[in-house]
C-alpha atoms as a PDB file:
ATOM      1  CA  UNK A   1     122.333  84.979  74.401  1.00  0.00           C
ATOM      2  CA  UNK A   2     124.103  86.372  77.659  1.00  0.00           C
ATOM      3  CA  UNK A   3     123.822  89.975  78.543  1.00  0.00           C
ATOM      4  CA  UNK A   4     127.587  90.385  78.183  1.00  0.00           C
ATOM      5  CA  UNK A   5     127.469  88.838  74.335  1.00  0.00           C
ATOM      6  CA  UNK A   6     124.205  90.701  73.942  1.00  0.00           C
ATOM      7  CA  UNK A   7     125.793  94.369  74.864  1.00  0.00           C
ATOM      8  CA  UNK A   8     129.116  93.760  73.103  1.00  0.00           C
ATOM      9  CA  UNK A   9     127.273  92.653  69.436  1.00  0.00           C
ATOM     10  CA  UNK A  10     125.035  96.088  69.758  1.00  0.00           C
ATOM     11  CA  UNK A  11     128.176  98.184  70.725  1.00  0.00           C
ATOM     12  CA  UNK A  12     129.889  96.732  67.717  1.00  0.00           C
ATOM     13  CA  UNK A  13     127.370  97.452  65.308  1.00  0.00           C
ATOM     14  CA  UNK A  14     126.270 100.397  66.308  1.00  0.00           C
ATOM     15  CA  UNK A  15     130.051 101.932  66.486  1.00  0.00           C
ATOM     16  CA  UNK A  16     130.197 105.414  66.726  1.00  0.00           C
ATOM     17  CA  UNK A  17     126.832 106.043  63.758  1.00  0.00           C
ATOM     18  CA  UNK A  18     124.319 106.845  66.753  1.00  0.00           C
ATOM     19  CA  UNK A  19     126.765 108.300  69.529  1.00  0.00           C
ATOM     20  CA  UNK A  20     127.432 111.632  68.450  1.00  0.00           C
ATOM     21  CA  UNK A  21     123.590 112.082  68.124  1.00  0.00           C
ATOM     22  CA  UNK A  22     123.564 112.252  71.604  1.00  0.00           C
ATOM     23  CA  UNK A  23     126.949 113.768  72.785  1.00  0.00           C
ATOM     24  CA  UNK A  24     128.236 117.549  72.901  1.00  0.00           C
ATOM     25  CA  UNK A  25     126.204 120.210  74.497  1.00  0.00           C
ATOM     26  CA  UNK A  26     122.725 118.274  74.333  1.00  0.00           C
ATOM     27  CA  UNK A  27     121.261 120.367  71.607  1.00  0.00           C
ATOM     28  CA  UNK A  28     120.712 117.548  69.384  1.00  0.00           C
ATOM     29  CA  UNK A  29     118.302 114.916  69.709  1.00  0.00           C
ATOM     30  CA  UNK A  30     117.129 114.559  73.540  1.00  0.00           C
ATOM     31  CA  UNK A  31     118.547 116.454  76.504  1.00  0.00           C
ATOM     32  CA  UNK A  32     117.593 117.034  80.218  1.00  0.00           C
ATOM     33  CA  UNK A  33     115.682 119.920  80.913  1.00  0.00           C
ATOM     34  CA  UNK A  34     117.007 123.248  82.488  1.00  0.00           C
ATOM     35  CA  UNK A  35     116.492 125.515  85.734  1.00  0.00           C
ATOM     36  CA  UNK A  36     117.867 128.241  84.627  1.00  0.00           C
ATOM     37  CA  UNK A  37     115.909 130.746  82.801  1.00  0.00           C
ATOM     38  CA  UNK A  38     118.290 132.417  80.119  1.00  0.00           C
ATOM     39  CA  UNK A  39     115.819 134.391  77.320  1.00  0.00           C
ATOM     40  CA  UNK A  40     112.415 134.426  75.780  1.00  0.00           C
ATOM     41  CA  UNK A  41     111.462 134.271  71.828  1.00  0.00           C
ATOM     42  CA  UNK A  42     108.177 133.718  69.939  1.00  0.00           C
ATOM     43  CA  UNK A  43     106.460 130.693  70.305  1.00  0.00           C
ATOM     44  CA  UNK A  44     106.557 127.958  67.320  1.00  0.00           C
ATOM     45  CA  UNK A  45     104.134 125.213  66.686  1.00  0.00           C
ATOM     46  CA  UNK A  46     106.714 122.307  67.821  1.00  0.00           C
ATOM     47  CA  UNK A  47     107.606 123.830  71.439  1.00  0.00           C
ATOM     48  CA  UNK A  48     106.509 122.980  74.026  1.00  0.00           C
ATOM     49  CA  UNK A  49     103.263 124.465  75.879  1.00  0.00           C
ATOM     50  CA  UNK A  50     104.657 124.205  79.356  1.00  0.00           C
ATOM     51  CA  UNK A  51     107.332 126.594  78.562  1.00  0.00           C
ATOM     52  CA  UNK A  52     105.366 129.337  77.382  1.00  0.00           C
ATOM     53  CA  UNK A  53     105.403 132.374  79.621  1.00  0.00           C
ATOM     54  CA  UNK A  54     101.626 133.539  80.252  1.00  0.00           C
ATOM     55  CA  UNK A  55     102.398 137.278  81.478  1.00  0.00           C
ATOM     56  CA  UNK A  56     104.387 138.014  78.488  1.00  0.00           C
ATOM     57  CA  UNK A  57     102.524 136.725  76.224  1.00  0.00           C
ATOM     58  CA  UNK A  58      99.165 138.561  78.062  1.00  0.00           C
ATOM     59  CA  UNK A  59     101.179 141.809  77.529  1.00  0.00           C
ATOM     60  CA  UNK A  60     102.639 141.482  73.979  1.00  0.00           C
ATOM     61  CA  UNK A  61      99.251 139.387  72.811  1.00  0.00           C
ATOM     62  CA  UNK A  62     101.784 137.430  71.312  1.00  0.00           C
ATOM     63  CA  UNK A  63     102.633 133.764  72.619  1.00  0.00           C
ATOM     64  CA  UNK A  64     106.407 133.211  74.184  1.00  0.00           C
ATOM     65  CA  UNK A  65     107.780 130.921  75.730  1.00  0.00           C
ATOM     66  CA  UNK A  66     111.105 130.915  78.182  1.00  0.00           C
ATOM     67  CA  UNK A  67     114.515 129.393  77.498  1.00  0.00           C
ATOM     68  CA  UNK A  68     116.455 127.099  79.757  1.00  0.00           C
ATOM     69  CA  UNK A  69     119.888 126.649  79.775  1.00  0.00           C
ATOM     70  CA  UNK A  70     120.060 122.984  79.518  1.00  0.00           C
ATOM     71  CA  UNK A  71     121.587 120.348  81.833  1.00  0.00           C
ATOM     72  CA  UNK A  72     124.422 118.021  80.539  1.00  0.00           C
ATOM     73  CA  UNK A  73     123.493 115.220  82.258  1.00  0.00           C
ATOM     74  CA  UNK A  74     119.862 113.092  82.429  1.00  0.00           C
ATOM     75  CA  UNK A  75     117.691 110.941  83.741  1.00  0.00           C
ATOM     76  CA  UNK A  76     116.607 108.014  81.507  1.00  0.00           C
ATOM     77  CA  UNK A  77     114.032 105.253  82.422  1.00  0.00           C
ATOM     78  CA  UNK A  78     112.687 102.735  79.677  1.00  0.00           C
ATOM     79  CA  UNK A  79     108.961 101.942  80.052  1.00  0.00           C
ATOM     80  CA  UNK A  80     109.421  97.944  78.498  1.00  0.00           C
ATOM     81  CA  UNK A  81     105.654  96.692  78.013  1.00  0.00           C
ATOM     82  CA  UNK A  82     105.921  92.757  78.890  1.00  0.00           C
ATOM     83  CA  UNK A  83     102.693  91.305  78.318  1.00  0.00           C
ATOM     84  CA  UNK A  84     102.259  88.512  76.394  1.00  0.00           C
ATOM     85  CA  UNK A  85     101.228  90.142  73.061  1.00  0.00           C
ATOM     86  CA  UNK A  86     104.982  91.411  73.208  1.00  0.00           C
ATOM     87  CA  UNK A  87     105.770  87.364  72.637  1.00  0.00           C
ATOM     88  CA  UNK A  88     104.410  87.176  68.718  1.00  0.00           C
ATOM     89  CA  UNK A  89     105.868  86.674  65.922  1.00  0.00           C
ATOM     90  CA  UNK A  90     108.752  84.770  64.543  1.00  0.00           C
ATOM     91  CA  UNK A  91     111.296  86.658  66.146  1.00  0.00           C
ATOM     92  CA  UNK A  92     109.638  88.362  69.285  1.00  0.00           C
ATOM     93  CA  UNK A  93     108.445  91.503  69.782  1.00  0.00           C
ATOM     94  CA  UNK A  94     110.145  91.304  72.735  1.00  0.00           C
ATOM     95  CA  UNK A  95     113.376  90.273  71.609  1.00  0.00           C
ATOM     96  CA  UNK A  96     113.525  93.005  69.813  1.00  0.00           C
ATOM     97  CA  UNK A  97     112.141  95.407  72.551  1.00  0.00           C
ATOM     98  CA  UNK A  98     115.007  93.978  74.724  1.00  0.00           C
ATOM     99  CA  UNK A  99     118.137  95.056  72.105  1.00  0.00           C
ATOM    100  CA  UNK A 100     116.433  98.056  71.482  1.00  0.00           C
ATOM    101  CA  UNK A 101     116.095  99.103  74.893  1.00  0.00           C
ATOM    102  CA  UNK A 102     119.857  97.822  75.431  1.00  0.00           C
ATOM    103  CA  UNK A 103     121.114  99.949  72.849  1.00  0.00           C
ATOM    104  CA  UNK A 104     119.096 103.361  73.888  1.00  0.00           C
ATOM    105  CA  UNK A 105     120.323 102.655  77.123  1.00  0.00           C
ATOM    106  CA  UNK A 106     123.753 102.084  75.912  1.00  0.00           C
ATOM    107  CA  UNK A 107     124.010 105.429  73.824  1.00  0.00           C
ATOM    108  CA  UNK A 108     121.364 107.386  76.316  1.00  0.00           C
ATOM    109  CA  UNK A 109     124.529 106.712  79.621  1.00  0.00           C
ATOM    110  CA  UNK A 110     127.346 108.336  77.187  1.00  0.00           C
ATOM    111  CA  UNK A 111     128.344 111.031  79.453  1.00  0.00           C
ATOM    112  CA  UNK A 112     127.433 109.987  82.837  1.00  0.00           C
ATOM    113  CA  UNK A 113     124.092 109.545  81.864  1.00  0.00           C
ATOM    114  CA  UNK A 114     121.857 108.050  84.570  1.00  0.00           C
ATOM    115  CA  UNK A 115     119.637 104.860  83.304  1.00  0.00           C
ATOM    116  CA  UNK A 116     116.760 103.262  84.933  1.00  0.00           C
ATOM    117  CA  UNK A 117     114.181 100.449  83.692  1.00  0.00           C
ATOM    118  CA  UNK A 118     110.629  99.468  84.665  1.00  0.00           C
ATOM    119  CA  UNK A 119     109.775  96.033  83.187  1.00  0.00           C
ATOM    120  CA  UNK A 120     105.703  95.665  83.536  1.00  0.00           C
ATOM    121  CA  UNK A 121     103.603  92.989  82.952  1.00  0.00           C
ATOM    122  CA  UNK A 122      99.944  92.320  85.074  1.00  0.00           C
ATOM    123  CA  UNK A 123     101.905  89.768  87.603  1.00  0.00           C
ATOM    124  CA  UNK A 124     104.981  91.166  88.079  1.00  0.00           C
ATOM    125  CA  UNK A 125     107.142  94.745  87.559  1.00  0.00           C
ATOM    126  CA  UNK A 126     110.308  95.220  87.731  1.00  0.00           C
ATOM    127  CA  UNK A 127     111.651  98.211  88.786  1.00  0.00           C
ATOM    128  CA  UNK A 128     115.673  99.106  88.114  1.00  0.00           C
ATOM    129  CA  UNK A 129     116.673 102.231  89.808  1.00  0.00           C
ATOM    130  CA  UNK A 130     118.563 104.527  87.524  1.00  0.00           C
ATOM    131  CA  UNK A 131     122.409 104.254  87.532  1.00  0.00           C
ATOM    132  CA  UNK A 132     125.117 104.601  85.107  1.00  0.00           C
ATOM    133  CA  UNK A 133     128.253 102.393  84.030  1.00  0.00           C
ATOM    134  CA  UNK A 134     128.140  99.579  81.920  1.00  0.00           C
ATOM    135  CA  UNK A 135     127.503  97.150  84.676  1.00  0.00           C
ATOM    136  CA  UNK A 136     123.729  99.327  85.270  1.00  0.00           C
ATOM    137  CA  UNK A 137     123.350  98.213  81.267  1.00  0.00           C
ATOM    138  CA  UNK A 138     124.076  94.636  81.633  1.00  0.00           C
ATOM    139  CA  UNK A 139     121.960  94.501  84.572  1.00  0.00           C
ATOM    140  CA  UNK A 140     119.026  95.939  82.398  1.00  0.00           C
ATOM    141  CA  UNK A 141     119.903  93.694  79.090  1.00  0.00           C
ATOM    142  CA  UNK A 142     119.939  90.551  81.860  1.00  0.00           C
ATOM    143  CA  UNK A 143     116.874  91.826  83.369  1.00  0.00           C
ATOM    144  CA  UNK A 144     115.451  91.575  79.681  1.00  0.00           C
ATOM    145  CA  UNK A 145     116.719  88.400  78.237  1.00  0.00           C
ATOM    146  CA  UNK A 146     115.102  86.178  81.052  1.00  0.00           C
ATOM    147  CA  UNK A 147     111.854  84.497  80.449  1.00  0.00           C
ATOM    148  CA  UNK A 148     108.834  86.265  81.569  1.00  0.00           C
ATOM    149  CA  UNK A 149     105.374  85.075  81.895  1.00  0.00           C
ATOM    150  CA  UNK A 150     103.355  87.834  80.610  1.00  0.00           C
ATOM    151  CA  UNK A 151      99.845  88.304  80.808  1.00  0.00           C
ATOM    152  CA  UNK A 152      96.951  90.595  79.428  1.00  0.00           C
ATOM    153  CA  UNK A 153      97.829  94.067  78.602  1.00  0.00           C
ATOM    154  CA  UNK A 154      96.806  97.051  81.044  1.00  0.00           C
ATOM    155  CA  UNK A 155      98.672  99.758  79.146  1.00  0.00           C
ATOM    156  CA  UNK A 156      96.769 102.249  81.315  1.00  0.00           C
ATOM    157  CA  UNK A 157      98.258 100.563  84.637  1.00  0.00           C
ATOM    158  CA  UNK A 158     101.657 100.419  83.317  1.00  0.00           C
ATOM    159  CA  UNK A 159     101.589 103.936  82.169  1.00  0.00           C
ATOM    160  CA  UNK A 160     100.019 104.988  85.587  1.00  0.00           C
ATOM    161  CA  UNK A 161     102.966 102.793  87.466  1.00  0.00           C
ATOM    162  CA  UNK A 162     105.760 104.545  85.661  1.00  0.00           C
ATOM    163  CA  UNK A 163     103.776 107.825  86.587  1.00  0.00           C
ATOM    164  CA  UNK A 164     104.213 107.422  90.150  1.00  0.00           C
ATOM    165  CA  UNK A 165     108.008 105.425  89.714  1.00  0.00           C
ATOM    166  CA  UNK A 166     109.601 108.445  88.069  1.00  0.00           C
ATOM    167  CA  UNK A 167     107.772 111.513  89.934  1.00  0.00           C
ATOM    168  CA  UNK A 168     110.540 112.759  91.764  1.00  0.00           C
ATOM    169  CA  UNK A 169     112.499 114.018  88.968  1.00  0.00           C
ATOM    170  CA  UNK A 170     111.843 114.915  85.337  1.00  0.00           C
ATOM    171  CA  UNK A 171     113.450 112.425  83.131  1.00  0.00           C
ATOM    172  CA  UNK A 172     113.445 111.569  79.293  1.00  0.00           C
ATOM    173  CA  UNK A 173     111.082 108.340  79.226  1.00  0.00           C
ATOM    174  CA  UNK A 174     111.137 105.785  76.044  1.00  0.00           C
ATOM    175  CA  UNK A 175     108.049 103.805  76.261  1.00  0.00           C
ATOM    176  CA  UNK A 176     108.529 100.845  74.551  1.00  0.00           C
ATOM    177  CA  UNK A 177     104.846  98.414  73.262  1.00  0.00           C
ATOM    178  CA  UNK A 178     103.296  97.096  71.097  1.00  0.00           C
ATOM    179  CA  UNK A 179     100.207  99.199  72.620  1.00  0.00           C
ATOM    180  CA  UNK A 180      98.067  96.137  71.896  1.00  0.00           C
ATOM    181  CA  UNK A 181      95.504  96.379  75.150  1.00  0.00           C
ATOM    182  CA  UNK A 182      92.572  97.837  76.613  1.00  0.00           C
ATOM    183  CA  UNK A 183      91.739 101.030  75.406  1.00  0.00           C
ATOM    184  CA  UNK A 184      91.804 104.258  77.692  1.00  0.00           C
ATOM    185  CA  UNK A 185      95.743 104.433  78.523  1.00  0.00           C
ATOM    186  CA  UNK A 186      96.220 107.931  76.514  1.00  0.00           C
ATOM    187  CA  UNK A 187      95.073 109.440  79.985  1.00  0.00           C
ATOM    188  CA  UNK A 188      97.748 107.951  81.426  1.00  0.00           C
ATOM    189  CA  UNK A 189     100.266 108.699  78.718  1.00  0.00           C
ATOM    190  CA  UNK A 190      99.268 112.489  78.917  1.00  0.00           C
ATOM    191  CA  UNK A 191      99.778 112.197  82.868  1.00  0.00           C
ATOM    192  CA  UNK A 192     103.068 110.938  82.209  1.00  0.00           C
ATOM    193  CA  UNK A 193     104.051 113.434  79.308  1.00  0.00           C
ATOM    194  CA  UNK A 194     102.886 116.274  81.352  1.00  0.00           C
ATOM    195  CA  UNK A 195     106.007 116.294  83.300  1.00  0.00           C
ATOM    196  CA  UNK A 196     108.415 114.279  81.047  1.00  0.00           C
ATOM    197  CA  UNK A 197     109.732 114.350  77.734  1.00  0.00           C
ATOM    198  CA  UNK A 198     108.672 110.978  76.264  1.00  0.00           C
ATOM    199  CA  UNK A 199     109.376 108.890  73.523  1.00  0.00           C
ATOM    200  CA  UNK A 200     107.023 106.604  72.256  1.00  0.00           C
ATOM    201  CA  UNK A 201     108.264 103.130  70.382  1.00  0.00           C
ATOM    202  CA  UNK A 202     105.481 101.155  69.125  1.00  0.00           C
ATOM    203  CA  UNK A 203     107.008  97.163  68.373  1.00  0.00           C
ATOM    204  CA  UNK A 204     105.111  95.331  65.159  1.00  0.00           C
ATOM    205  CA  UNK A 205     105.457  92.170  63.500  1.00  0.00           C
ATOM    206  CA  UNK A 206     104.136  92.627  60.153  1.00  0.00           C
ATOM    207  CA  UNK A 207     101.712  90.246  60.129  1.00  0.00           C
ATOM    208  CA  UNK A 208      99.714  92.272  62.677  1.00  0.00           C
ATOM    209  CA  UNK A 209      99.599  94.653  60.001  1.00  0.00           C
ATOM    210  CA  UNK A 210      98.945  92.618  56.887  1.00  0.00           C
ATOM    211  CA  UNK A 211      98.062  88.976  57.314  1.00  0.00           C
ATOM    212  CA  UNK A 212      99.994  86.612  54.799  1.00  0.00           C
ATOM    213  CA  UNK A 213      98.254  83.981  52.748  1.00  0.00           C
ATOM    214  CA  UNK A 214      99.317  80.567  53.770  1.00  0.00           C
ATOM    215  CA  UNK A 215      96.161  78.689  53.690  1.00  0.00           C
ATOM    216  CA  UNK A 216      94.689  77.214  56.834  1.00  0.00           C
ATOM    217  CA  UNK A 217      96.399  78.069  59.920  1.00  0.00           C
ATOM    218  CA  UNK A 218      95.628  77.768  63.951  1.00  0.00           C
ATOM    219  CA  UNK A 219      95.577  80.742  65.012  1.00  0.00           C
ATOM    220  CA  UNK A 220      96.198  81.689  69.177  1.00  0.00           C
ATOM    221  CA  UNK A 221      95.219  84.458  71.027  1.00  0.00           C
ATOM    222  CA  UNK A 222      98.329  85.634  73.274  1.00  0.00           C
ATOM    223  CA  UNK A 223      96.837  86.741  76.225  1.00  0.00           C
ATOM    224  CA  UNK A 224      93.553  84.555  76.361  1.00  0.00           C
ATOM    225  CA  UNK A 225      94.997  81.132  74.864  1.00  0.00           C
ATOM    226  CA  UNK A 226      92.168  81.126  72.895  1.00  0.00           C
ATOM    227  CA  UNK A 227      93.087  79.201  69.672  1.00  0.00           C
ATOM    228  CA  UNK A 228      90.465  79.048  66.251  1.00  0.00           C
ATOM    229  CA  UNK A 229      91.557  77.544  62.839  1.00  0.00           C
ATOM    230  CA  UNK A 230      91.258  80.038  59.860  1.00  0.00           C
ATOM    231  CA  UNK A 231      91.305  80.052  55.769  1.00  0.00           C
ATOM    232  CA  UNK A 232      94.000  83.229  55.471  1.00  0.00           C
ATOM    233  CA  UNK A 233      93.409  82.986  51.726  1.00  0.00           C
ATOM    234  CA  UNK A 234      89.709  83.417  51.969  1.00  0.00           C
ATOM    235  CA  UNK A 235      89.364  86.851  50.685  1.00  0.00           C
ATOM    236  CA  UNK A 236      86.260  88.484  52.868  1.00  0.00           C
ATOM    237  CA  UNK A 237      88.256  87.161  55.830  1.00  0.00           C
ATOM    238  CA  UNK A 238      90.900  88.910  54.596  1.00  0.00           C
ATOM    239  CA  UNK A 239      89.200  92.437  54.085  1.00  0.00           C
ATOM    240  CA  UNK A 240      87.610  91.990  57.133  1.00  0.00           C
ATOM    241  CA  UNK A 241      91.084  91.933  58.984  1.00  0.00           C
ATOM    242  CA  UNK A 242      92.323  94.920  56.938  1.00  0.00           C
ATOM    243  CA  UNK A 243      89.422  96.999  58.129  1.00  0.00           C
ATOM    244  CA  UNK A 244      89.858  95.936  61.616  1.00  0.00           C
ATOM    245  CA  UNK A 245      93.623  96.315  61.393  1.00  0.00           C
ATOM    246  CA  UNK A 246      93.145 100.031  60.066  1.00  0.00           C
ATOM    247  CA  UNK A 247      90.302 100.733  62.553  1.00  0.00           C
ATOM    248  CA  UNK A 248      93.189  99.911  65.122  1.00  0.00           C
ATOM    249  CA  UNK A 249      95.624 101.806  63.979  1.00  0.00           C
ATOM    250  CA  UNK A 250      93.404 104.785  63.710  1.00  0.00           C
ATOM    251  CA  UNK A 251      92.281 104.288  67.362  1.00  0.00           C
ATOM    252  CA  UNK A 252      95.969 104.408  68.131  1.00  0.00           C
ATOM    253  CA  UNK A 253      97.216 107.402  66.516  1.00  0.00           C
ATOM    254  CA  UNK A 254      94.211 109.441  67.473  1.00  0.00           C
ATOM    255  CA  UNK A 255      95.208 108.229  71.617  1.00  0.00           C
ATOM    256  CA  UNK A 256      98.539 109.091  70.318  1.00  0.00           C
ATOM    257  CA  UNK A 257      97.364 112.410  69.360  1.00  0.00           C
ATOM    258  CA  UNK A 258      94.986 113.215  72.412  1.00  0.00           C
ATOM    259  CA  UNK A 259      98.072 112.430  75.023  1.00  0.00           C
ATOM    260  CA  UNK A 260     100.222 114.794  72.581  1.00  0.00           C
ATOM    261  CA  UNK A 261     102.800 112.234  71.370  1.00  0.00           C
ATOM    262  CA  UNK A 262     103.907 110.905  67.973  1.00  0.00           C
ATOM    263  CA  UNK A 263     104.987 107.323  67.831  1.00  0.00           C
ATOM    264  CA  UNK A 264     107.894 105.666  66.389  1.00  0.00           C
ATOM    265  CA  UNK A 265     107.215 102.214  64.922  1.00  0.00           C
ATOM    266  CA  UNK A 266     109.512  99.662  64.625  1.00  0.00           C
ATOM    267  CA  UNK A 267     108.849  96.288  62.959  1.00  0.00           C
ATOM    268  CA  UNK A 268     109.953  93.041  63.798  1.00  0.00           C
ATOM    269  CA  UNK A 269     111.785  92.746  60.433  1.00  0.00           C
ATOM    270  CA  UNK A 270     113.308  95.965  60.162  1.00  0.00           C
ATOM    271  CA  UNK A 271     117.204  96.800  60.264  1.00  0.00           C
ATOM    272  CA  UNK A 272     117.822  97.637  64.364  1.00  0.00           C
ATOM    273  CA  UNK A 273     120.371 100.375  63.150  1.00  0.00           C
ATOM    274  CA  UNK A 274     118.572 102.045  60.282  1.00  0.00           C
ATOM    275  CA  UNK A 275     115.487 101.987  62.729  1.00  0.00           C
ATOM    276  CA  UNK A 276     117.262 103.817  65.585  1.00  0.00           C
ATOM    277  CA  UNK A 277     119.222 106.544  62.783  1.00  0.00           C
ATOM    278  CA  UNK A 278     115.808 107.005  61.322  1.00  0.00           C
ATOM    279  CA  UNK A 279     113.701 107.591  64.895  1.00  0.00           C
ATOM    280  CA  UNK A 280     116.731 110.251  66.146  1.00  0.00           C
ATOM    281  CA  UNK A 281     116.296 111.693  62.915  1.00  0.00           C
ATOM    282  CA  UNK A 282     112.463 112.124  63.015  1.00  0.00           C
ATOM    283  CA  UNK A 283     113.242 113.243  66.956  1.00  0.00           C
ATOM    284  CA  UNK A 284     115.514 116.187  65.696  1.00  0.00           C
ATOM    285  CA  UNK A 285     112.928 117.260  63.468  1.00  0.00           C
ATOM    286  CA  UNK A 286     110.103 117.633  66.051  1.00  0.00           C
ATOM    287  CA  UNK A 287     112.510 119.399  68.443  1.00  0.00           C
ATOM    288  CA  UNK A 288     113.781 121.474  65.778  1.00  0.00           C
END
């Protein structure tokens, strides 16, 4: 699909359900951040830690944190993860990281809304500098629709790389993986949430998560090429691949938890639309 057909099916279906989320006075689900101080008030458990205001709160013995009057217009980068785990499953993770990315940039640019991409893999990023305009979007959704190579995962490099990219101005950041790599990137993910707001998207296919029982199957590794022929209905296989599959996901939401982030997932077989209502949803909640 070209980018032009790609951008014009997303506008169409996702009309106007997702762009008043993000239009008005940038109180509702993401917004740039401020430099002008405008009030204090008591600290809650969502805000956030940076904003607190240590001599106040050393005098009152009471935590507060300063208010910003907030900008109307944003930096926005996407963080696309293009290693070749991204590849699996009938329809592509990465297909589907490349018209959700298309349609966050699409609703993030309302506004004069600046837009910027990294696309990483281990042998080759791509870095878009942030613009706006439609033409900055179609050069992003062509950008994702061509073929890419891939590679094994080094979330921790890719995090690190976007680190350094977007350091000279604080920006809203959607990270967008299937975090399938190398442990040890929640460092980096920290790093980059210290001076960012970020939103994670973790991409699935279902079958990562459950594995369906269709006899004997070959069965490749992405990144290696390694390839091994397994019984899916054999049931000890089967439990064994649950407990590693839950072991994961544990090992993921506690990184997730360390670098002080709470994922979105989004499965390969899930409704684009619903999934994007339901995430700025879940985002308004955490801000609110």
């Amino acid at each position: 699909m070209t980018p032009d057909r790609l951008l014009r099916r997303l506008e169409w279906r996702l009309g106007r359900r997702l762009d008043g989320r993000l239009q008005g006075a940038y109180r509702t689900v993401w917004h740039g951040t401020g430099l002008d101080f405008t009030d204090l008030r008591a600290y809650v458990a969502e805000d956030d830690v940076r904003h607190i205001d240590w001599n106040v709160t050393a005098r009152l013995d009471e935590p507060y944190v300063r208010q910003y009057t907030e900008d109307r217009e944003l930096t926005a980068w996407l963080v696309v993860d293009r290693s070749a785990s991204m590849r699996v499953g009938a329809q592509g993770k990465d297909s589907v990281a490349a018209e959700l990315s298309v349609s966050l940039a699409r609703l993030v640019s309302q506004g004069g809304n600046r837009v910027g991409a990294i696309l990483f893999d281990n042998e080759a990023q791509r870095v878009i500098p942030p613009r706006g305009g439609r033409d900055q979007i179609l050069r992003i959704a062509s950008e994702l629709t061509r073929p890419h190579t891939g590679g094994i995962a080094d979330l921790g490099r890719m995090l690190t790389f976007a680190a350094a990219t977007t350091r000279q101005r604080r920006s809203l950041i959607f990270v967008v993986s299937d975090f399938i790599g190398d442990p040890g990137w929640e460092k980096p993910l920290a790093m980059l949430t210290h001076r960012h707001e970020v939103v994670v998207i973790r991409v699935v296919d279902p079958a990562e998560l459950e594995l369906p029982d269709v006899g004997l199957v070959l069965v490749e590794d992405a990144e290696t090429g390694e390839q091994i022929l397994v019984d899916t209905s054999d049931p000890l296989l089967r439990r064994r691949l649950a407990e590693e599959v839950d072991g994961r996901e544990s090992l993921i939401a506690t990184a997730m938890h360390r670098a002080g982030v709470a994922a979105h997932r989004i499965t390969t077989d899930s409704d684009l639309l619903d999934a994007l209502v339901s995430m700025t949803r879940r985002s308004g909640r955490v801000r609110r």
